[in-house]
PDB file of N, CA and C in Angstrom:
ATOM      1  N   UNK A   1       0.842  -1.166   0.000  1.00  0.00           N
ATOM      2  CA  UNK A   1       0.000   0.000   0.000  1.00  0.00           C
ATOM      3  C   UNK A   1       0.897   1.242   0.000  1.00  0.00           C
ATOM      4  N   UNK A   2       0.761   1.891  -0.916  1.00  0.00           N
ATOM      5  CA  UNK A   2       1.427   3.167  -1.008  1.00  0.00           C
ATOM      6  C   UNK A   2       1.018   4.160  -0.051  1.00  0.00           C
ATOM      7  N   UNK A   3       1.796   5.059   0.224  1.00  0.00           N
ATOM      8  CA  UNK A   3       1.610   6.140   1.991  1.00  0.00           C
ATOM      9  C   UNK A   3       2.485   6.965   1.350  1.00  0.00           C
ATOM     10  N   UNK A   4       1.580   7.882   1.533  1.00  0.00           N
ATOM     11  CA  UNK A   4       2.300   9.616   1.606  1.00  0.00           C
ATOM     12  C   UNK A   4       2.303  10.040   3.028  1.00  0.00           C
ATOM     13  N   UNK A   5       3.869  10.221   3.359  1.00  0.00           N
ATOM     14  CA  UNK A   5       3.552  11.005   4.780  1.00  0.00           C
ATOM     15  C   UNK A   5       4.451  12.096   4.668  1.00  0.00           C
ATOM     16  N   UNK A   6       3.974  13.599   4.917  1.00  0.00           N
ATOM     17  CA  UNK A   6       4.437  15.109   4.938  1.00  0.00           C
ATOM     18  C   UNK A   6       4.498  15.401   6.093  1.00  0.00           C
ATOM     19  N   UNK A   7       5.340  16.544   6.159  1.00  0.00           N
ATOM     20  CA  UNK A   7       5.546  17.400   7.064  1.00  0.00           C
ATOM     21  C   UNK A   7       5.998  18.784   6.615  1.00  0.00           C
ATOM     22  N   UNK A   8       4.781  20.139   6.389  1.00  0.00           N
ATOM     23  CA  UNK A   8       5.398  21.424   5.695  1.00  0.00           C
ATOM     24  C   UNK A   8       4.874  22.256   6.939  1.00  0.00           C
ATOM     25  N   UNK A   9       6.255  23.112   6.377  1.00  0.00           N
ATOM     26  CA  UNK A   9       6.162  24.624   7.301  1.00  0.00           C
ATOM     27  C   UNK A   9       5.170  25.314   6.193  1.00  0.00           C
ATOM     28  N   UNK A  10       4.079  25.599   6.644  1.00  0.00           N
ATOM     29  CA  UNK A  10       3.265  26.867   5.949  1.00  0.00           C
ATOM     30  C   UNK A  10       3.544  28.424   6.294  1.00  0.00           C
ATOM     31  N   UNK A  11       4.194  29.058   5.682  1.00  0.00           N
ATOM     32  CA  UNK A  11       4.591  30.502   6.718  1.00  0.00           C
ATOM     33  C   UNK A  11       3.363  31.105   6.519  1.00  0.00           C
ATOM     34  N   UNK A  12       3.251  32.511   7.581  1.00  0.00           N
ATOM     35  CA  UNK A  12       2.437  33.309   7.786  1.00  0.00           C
ATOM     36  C   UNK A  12       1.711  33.710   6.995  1.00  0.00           C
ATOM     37  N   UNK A  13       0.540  33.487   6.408  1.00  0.00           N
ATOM     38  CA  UNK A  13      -0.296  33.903   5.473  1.00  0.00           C
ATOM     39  C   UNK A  13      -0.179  33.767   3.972  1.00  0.00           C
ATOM     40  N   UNK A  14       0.608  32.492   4.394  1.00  0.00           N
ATOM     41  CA  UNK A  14       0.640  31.866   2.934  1.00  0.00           C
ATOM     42  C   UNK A  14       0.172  30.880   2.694  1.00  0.00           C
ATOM     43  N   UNK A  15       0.046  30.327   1.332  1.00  0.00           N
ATOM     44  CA  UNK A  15      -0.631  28.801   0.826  1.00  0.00           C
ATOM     45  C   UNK A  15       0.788  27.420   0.231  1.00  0.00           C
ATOM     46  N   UNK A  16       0.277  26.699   0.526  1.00  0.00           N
ATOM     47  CA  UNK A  16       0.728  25.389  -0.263  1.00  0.00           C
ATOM     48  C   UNK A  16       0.048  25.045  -0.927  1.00  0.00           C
ATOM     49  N   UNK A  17       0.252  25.229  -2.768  1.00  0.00           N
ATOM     50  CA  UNK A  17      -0.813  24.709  -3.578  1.00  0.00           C
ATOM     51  C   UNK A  17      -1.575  23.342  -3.479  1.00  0.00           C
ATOM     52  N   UNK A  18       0.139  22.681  -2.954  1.00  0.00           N
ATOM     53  CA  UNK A  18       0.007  20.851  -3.055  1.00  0.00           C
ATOM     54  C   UNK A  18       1.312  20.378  -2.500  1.00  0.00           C
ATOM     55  N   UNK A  19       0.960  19.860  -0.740  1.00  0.00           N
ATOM     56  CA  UNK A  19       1.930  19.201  -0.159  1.00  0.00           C
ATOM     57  C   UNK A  19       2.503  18.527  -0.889  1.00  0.00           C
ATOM     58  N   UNK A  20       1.988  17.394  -1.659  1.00  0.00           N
ATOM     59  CA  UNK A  20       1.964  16.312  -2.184  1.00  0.00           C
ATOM     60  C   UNK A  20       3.288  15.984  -3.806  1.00  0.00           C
ATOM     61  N   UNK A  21       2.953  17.558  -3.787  1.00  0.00           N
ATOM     62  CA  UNK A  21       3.846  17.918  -5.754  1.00  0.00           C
ATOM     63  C   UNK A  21       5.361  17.241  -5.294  1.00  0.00           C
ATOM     64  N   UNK A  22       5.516  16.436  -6.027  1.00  0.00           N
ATOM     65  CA  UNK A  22       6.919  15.388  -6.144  1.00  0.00           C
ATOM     66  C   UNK A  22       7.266  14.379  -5.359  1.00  0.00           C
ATOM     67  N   UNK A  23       6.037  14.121  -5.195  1.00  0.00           N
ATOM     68  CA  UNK A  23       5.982  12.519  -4.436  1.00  0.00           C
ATOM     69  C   UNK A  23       5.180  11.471  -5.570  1.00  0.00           C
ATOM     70  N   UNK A  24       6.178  10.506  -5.197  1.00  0.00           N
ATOM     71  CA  UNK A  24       6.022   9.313  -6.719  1.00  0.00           C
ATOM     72  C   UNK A  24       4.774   9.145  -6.641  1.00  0.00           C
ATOM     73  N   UNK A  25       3.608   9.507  -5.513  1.00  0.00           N
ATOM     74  CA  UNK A  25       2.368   9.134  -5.666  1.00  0.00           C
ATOM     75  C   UNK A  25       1.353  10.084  -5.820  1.00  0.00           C
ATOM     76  N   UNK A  26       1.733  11.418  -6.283  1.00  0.00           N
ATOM     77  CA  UNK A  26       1.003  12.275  -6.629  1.00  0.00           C
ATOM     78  C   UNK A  26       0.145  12.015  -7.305  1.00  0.00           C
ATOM     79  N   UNK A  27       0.340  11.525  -8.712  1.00  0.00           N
ATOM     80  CA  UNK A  27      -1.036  10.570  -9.735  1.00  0.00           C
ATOM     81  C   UNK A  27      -1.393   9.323  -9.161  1.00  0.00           C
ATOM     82  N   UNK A  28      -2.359   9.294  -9.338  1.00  0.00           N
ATOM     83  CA  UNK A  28      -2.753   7.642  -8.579  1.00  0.00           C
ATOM     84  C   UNK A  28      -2.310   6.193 -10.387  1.00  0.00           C
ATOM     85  N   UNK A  29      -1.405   5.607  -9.218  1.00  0.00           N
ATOM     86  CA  UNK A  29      -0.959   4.471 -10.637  1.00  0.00           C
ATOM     87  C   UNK A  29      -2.023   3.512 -10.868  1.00  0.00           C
ATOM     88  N   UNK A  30      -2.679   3.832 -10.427  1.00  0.00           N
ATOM     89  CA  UNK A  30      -4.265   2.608 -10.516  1.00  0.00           C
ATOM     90  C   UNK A  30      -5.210   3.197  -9.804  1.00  0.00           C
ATOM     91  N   UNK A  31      -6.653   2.587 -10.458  1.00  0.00           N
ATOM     92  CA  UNK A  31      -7.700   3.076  -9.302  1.00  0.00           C
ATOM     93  C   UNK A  31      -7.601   2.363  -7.774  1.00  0.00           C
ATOM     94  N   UNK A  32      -7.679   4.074  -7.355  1.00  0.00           N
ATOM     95  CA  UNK A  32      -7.277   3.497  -5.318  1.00  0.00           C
ATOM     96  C   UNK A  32      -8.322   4.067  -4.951  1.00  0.00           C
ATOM     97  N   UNK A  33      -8.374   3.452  -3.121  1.00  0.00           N
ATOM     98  CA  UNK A  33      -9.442   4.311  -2.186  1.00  0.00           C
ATOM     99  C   UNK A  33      -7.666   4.774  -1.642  1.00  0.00           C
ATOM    100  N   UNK A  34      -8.523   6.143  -1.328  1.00  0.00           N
ATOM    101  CA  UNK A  34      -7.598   6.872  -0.668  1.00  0.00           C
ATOM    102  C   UNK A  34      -8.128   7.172   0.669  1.00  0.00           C
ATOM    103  N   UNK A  35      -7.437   6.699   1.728  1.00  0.00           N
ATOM    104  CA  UNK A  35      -7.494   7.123   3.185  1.00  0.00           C
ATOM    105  C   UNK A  35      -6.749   8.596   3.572  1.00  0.00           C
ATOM    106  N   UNK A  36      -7.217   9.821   3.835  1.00  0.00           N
ATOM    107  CA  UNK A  36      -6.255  10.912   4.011  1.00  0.00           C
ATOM    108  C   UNK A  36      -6.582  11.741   5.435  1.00  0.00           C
ATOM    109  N   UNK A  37      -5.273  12.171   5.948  1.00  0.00           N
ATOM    110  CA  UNK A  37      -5.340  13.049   7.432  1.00  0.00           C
ATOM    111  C   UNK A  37      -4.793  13.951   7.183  1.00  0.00           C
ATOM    112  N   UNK A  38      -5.202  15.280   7.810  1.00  0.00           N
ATOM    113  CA  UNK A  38      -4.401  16.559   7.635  1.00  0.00           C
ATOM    114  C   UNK A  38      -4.778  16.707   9.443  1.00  0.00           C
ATOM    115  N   UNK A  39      -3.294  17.464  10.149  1.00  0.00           N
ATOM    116  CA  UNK A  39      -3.717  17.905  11.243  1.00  0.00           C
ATOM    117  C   UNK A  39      -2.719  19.346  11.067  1.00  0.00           C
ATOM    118  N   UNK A  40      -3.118  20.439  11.816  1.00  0.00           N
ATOM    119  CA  UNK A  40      -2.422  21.802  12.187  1.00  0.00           C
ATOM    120  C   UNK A  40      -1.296  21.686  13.260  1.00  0.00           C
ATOM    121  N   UNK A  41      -0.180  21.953  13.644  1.00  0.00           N
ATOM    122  CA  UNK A  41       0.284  21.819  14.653  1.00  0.00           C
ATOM    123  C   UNK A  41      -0.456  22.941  15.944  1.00  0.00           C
ATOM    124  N   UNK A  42      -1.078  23.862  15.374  1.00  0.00           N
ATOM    125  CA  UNK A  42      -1.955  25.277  15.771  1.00  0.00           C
ATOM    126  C   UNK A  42      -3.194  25.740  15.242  1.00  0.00           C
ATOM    127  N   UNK A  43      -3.821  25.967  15.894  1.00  0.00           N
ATOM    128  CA  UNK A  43      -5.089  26.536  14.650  1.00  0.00           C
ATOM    129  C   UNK A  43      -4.992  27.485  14.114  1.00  0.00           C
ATOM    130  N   UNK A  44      -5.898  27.997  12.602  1.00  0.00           N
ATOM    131  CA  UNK A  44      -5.059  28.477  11.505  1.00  0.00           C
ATOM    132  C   UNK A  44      -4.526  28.000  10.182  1.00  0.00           C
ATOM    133  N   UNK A  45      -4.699  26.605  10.108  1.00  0.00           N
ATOM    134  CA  UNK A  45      -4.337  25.984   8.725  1.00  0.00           C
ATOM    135  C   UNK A  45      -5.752  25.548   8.627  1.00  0.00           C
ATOM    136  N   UNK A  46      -5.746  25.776   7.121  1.00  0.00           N
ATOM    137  CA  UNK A  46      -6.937  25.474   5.969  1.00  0.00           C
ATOM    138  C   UNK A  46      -7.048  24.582   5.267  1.00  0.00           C
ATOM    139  N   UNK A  47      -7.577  23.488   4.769  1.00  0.00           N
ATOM    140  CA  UNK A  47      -7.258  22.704   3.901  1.00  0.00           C
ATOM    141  C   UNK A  47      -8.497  22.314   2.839  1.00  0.00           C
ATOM    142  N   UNK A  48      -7.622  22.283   1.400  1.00  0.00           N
ATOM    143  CA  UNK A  48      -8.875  22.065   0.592  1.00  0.00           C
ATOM    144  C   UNK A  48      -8.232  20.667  -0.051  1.00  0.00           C
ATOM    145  N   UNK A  49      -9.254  19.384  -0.525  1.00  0.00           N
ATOM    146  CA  UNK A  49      -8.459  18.471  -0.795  1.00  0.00           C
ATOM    147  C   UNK A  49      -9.100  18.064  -2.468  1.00  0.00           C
ATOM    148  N   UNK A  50      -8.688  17.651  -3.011  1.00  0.00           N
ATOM    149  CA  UNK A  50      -8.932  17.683  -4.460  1.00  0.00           C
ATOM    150  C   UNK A  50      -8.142  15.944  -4.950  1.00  0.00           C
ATOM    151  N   UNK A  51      -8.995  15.338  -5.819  1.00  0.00           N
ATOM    152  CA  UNK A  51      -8.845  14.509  -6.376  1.00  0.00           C
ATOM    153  C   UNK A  51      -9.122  14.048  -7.808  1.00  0.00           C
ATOM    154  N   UNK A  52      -8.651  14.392  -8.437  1.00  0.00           N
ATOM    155  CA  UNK A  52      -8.846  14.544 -10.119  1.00  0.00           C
ATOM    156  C   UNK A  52      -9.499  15.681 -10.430  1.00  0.00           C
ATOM    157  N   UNK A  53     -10.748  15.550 -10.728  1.00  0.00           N
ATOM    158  CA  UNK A  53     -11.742  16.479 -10.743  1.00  0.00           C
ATOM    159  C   UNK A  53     -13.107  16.609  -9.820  1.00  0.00           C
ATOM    160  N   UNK A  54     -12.640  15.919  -8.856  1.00  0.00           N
ATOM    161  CA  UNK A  54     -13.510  15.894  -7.935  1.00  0.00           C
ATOM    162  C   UNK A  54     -12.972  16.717  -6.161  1.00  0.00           C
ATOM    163  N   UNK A  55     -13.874  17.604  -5.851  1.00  0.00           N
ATOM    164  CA  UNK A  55     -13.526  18.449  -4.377  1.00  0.00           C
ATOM    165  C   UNK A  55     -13.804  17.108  -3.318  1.00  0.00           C
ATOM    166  N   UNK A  56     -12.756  16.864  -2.241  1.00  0.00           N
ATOM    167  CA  UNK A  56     -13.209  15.961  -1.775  1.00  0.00           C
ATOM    168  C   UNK A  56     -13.494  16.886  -0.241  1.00  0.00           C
ATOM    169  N   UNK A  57     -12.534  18.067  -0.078  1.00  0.00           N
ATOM    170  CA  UNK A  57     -13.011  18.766   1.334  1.00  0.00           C
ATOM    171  C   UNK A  57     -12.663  20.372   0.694  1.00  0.00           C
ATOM    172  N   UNK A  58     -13.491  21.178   0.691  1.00  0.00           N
ATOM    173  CA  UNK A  58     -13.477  22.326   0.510  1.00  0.00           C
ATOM    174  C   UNK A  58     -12.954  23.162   1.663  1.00  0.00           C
ATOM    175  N   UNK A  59     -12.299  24.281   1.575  1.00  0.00           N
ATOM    176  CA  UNK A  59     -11.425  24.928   2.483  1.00  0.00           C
ATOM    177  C   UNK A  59     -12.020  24.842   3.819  1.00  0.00           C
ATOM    178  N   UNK A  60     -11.352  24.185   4.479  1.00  0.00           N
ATOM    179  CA  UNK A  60     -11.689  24.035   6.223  1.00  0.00           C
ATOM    180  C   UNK A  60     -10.822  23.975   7.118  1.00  0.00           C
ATOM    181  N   UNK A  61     -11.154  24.504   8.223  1.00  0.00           N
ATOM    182  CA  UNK A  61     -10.132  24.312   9.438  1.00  0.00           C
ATOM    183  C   UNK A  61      -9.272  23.036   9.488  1.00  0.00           C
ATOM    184  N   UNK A  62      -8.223  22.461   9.601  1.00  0.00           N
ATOM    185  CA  UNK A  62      -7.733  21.521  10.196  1.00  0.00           C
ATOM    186  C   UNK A  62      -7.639  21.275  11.596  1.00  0.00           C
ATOM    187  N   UNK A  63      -8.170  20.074  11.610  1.00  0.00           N
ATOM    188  CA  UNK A  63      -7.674  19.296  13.327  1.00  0.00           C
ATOM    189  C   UNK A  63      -6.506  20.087  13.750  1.00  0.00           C
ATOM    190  N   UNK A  64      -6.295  19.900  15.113  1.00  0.00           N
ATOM    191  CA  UNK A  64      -5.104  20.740  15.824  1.00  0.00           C
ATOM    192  C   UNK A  64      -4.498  19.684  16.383  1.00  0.00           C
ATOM    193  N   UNK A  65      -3.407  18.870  16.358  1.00  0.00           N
ATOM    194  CA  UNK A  65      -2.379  18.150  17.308  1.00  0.00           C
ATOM    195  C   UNK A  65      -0.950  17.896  17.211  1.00  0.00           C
ATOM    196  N   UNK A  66      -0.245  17.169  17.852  1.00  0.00           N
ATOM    197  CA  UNK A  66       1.476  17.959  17.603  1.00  0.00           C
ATOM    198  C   UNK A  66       1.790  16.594  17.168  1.00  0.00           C
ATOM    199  N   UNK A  67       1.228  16.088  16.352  1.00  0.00           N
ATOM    200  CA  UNK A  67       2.098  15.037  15.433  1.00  0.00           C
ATOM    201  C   UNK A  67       1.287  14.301  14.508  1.00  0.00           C
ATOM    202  N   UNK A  68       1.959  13.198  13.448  1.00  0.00           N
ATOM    203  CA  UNK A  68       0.793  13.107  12.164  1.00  0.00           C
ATOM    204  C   UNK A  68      -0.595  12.357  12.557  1.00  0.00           C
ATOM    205  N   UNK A  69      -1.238  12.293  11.893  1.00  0.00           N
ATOM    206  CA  UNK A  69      -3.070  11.899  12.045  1.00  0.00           C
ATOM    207  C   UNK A  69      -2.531   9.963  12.041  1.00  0.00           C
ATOM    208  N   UNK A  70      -3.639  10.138  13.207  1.00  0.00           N
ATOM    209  CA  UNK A  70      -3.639   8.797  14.453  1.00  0.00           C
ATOM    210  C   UNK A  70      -4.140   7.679  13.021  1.00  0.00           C
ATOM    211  N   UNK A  71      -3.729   6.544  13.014  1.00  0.00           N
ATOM    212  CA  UNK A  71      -4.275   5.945  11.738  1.00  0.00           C
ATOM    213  C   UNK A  71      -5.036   4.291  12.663  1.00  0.00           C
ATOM    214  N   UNK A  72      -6.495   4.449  12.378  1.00  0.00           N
ATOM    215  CA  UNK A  72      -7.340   4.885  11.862  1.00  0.00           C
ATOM    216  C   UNK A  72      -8.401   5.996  12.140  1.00  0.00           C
ATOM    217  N   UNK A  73      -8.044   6.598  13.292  1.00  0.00           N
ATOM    218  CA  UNK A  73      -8.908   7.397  13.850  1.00  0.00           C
ATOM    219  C   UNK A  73      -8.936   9.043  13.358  1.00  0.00           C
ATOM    220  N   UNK A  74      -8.064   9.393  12.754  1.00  0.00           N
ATOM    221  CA  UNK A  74      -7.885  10.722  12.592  1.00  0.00           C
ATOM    222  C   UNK A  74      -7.622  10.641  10.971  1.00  0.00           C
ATOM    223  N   UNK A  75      -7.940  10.084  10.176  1.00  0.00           N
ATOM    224  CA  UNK A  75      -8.098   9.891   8.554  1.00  0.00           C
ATOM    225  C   UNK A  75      -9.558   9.680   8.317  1.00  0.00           C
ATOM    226  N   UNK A  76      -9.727  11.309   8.206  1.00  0.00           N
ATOM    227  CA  UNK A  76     -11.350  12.229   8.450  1.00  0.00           C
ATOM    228  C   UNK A  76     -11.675  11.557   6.462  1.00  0.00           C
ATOM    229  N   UNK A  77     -10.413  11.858   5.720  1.00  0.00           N
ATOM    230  CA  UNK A  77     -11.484  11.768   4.592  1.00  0.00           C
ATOM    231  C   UNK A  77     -11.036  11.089   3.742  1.00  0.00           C
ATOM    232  N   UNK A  78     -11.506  10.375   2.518  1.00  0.00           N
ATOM    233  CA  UNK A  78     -11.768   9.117   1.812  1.00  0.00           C
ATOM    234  C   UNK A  78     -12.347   9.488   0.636  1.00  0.00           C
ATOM    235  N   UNK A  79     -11.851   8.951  -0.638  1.00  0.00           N
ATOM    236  CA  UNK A  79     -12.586   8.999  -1.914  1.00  0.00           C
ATOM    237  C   UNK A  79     -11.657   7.668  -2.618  1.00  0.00           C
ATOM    238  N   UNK A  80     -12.321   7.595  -3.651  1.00  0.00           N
ATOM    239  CA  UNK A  80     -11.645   6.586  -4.327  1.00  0.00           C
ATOM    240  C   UNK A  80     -11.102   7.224  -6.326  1.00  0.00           C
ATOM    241  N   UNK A  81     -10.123   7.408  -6.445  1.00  0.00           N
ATOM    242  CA  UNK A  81      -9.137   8.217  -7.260  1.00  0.00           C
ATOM    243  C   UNK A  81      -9.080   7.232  -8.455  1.00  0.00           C
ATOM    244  N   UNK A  82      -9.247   7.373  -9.825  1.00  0.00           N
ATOM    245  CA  UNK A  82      -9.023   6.762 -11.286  1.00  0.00           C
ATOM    246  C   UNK A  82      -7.668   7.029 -11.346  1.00  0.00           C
ATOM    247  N   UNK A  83      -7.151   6.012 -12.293  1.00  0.00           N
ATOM    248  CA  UNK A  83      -5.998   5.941 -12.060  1.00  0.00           C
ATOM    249  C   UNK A  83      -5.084   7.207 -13.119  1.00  0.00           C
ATOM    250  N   UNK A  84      -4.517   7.641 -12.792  1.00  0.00           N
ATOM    251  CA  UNK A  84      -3.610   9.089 -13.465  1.00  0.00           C
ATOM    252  C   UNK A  84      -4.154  10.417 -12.896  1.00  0.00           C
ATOM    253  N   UNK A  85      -5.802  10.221 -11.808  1.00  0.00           N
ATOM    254  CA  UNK A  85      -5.804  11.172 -10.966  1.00  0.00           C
ATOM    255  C   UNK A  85      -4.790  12.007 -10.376  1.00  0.00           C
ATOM    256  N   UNK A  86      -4.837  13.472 -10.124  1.00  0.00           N
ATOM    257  CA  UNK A  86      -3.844  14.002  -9.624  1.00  0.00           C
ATOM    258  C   UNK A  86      -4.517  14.218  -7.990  1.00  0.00           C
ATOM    259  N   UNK A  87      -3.470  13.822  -7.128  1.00  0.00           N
ATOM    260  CA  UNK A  87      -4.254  14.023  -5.604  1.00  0.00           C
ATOM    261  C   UNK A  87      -3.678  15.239  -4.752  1.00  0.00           C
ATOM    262  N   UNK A  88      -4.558  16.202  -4.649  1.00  0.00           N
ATOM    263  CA  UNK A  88      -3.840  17.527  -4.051  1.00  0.00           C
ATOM    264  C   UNK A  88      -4.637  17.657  -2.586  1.00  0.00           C
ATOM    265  N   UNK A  89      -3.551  18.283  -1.621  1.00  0.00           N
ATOM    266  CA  UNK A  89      -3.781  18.386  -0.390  1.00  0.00           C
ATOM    267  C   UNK A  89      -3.205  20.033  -0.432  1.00  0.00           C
ATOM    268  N   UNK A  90      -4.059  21.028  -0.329  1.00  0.00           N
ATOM    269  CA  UNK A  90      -3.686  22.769   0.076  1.00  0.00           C
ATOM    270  C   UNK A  90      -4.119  23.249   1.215  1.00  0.00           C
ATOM    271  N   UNK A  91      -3.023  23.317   1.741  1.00  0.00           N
ATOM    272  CA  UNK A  91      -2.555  24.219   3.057  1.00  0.00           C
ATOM    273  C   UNK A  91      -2.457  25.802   3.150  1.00  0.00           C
ATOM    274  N   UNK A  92      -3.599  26.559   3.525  1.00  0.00           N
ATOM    275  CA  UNK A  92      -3.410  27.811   3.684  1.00  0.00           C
ATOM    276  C   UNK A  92      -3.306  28.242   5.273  1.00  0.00           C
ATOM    277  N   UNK A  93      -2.320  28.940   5.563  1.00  0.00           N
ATOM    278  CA  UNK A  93      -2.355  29.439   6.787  1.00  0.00           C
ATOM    279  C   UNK A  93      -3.149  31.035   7.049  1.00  0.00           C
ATOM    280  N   UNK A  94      -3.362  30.993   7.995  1.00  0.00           N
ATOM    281  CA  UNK A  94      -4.800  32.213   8.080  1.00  0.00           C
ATOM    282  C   UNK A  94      -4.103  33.201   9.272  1.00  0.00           C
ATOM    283  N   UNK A  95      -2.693  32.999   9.624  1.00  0.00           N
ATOM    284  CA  UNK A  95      -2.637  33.255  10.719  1.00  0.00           C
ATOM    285  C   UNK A  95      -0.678  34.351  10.919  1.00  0.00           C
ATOM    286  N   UNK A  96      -0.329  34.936  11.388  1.00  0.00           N
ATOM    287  CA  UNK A  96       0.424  35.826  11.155  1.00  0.00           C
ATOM    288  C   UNK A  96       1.364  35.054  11.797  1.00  0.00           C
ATOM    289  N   UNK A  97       1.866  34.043  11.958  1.00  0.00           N
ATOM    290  CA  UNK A  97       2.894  33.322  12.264  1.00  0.00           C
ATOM    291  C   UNK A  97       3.098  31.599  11.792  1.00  0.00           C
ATOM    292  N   UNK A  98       4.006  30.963  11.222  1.00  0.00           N
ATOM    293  CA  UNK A  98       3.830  29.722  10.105  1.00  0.00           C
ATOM    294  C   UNK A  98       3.676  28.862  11.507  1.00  0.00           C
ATOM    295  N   UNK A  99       2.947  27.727  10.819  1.00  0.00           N
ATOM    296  CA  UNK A  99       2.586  26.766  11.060  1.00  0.00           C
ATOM    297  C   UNK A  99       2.703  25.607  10.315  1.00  0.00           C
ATOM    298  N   UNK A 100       3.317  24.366  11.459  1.00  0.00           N
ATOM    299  CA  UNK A 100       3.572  23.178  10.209  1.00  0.00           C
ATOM    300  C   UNK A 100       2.027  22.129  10.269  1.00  0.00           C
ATOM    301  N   UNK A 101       1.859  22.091   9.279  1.00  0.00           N
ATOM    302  CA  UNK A 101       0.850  20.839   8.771  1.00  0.00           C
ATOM    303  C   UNK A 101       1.472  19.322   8.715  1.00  0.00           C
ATOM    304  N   UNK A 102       0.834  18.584   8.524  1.00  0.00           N
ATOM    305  CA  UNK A 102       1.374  17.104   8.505  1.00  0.00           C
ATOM    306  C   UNK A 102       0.201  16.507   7.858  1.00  0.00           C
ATOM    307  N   UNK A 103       0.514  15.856   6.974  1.00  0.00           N
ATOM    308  CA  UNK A 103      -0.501  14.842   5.872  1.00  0.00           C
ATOM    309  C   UNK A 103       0.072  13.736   6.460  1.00  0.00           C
ATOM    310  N   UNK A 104      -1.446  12.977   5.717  1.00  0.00           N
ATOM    311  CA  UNK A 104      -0.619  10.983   5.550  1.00  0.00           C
ATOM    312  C   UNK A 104      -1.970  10.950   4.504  1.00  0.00           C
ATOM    313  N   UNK A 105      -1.890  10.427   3.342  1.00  0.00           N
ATOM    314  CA  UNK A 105      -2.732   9.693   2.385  1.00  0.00           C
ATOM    315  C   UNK A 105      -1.999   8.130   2.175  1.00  0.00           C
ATOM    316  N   UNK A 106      -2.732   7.365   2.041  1.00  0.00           N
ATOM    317  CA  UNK A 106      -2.758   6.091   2.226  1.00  0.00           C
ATOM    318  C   UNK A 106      -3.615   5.849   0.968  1.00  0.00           C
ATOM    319  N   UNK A 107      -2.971   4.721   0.156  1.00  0.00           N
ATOM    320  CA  UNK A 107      -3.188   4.677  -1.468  1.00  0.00           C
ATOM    321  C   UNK A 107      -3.859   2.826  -0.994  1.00  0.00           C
ATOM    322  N   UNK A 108      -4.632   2.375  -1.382  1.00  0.00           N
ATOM    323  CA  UNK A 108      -5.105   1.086  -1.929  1.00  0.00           C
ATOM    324  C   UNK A 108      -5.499   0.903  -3.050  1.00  0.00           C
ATOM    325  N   UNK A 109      -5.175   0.227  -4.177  1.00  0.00           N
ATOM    326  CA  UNK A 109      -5.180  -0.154  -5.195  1.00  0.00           C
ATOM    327  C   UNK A 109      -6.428  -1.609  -4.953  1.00  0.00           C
ATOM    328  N   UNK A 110      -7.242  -0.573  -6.270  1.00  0.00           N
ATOM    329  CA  UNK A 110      -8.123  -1.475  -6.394  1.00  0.00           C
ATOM    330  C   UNK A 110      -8.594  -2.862  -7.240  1.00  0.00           C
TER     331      UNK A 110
END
């Protein structure tokens, strides 16, 4: 099972288009369900999550805790990705001092 696991500094009132850009699993190599966690180390990070052409979480607060999302309990969201899908995770910080985010997407091939 393929696993994306991040860790970005978002600075102060800025965005991350896509944690994800240059990780071998950015396109999905087959149709997968995707298991995904975003947590804030602070509140203040935003996240919108996108999967081909489909919105899977439109800009929202992220969970707040000081290390990556608890697996299975804290992998809030799920879709299932065609294969050459592009899978984007964006991090906006809302807040006048950076904050690191932490992903984990979890790839199953279907």
């Amino acid at each position: 099972m393929p696993v994306i696991q991040k860790e970005t500094s978002v600075a102060a009132n800025a965005t991350v288009e896509n944690v994800l850009s240059g990780s071998a699993f950015e396109f999905a190599r087959a149709n997968q369900l995707l298991s995904m966690g975003v947590l804030g180390a602070a509140a203040g990070i935003n996240v919108t999550i996108t999967v081909g052409d489909q919105i899977i979480l439109e800009e929202s607060p992220a969970a707040v805790g000081t290390d990556y999302p608890i697996i299975p309990d804290e992998m809030y969201y799920n879709d299932v990705a065609a294969m050459g899908d592009r899978i984007v995770v964006k991090l906006r910080n809302t807040t006048g001092g950076a904050i690191v985010g932490r992903t984990i997407v979890q790839a199953t091939n279907l």
